[in-house]
Protein backbone atom coordinates (compact mmCIF):
# COMPACT_ATOMS: atom_id res chain seq x y z
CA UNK A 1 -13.52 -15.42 -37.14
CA UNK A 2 -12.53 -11.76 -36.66
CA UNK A 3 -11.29 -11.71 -40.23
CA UNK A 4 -13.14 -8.06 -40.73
CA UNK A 5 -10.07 -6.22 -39.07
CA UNK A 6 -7.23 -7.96 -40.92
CA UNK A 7 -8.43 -7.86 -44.37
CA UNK A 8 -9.24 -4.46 -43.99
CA UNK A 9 -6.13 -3.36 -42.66
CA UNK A 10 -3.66 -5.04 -45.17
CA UNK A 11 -6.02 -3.49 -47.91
CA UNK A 12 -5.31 -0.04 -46.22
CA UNK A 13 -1.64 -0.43 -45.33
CA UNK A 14 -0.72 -2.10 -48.38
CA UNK A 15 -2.75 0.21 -51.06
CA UNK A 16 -3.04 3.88 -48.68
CA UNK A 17 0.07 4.55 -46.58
CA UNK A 18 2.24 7.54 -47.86
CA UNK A 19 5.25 5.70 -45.97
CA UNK A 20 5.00 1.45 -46.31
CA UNK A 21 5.88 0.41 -42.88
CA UNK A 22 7.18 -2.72 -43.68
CA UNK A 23 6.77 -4.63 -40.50
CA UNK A 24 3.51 -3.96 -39.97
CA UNK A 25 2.48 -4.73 -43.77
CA UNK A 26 3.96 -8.18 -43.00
CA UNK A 27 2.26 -8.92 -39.78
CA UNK A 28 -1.15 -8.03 -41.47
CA UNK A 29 0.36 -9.84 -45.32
CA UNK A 30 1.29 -12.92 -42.81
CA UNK A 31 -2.51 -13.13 -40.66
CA UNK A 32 -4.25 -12.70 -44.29
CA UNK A 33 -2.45 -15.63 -46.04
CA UNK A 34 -3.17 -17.75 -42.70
CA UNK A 35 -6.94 -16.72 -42.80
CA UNK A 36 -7.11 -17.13 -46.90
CA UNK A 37 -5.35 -20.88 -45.95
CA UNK A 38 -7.81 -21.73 -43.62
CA UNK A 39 -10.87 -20.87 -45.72
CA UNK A 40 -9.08 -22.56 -48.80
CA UNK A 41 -9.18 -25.55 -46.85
CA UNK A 42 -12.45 -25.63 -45.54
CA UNK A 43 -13.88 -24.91 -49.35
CA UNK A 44 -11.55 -27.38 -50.24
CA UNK A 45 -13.38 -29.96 -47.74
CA UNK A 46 -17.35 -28.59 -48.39
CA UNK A 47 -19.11 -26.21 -50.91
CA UNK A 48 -19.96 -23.70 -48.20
CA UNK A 49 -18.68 -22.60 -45.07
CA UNK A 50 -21.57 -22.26 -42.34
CA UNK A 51 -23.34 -25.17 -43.52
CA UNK A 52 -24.49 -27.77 -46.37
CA UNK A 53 -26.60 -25.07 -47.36
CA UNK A 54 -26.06 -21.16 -48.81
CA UNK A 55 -26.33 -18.89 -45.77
CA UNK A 56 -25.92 -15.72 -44.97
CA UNK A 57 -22.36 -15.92 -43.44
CA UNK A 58 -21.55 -17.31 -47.17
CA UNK A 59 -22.37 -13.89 -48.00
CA UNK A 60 -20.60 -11.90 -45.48
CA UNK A 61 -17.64 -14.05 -45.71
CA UNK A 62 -17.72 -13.67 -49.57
CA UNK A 63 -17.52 -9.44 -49.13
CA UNK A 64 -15.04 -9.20 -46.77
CA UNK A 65 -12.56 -11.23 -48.92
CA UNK A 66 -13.77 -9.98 -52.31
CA UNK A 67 -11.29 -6.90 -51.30
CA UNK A 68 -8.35 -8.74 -52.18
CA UNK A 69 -9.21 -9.29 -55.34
């Protein structure tokens, strides 16, 4: 998914830098709304996202976007 990098990096560049670089915050604002739009609708399709069942990805996915909140 590679989600890790992108989430983390429009937390840091948006809520961190001493200088807001503005093109950069909008290449990483732009990739998070296109990631948050594809797992809206997946959820929107299925209760989880690995499987019909809980699993661990669930979780992981579940922490990395919990940031944004």
């Amino acid at each position: 998914m590679g989600c890790l990098w992108v989430v983390n990096g429009f937390c840091h560049l948006y809520a961190y830098t001493w200088t807001k670089m503005e093109l950069t915050i909008n290449r990483y604002t732009m990739a998070t709304k296109c990631q948050l739009d594809v797992l809206d609708n997946n959820l929107a399709k299925k209760t989880y996202m690995a499987s019909k069942e809980y699993r661990i990805a669930d979780s992981i996915i579940w922490l990395w976007y919990c940031q944004l909140a």
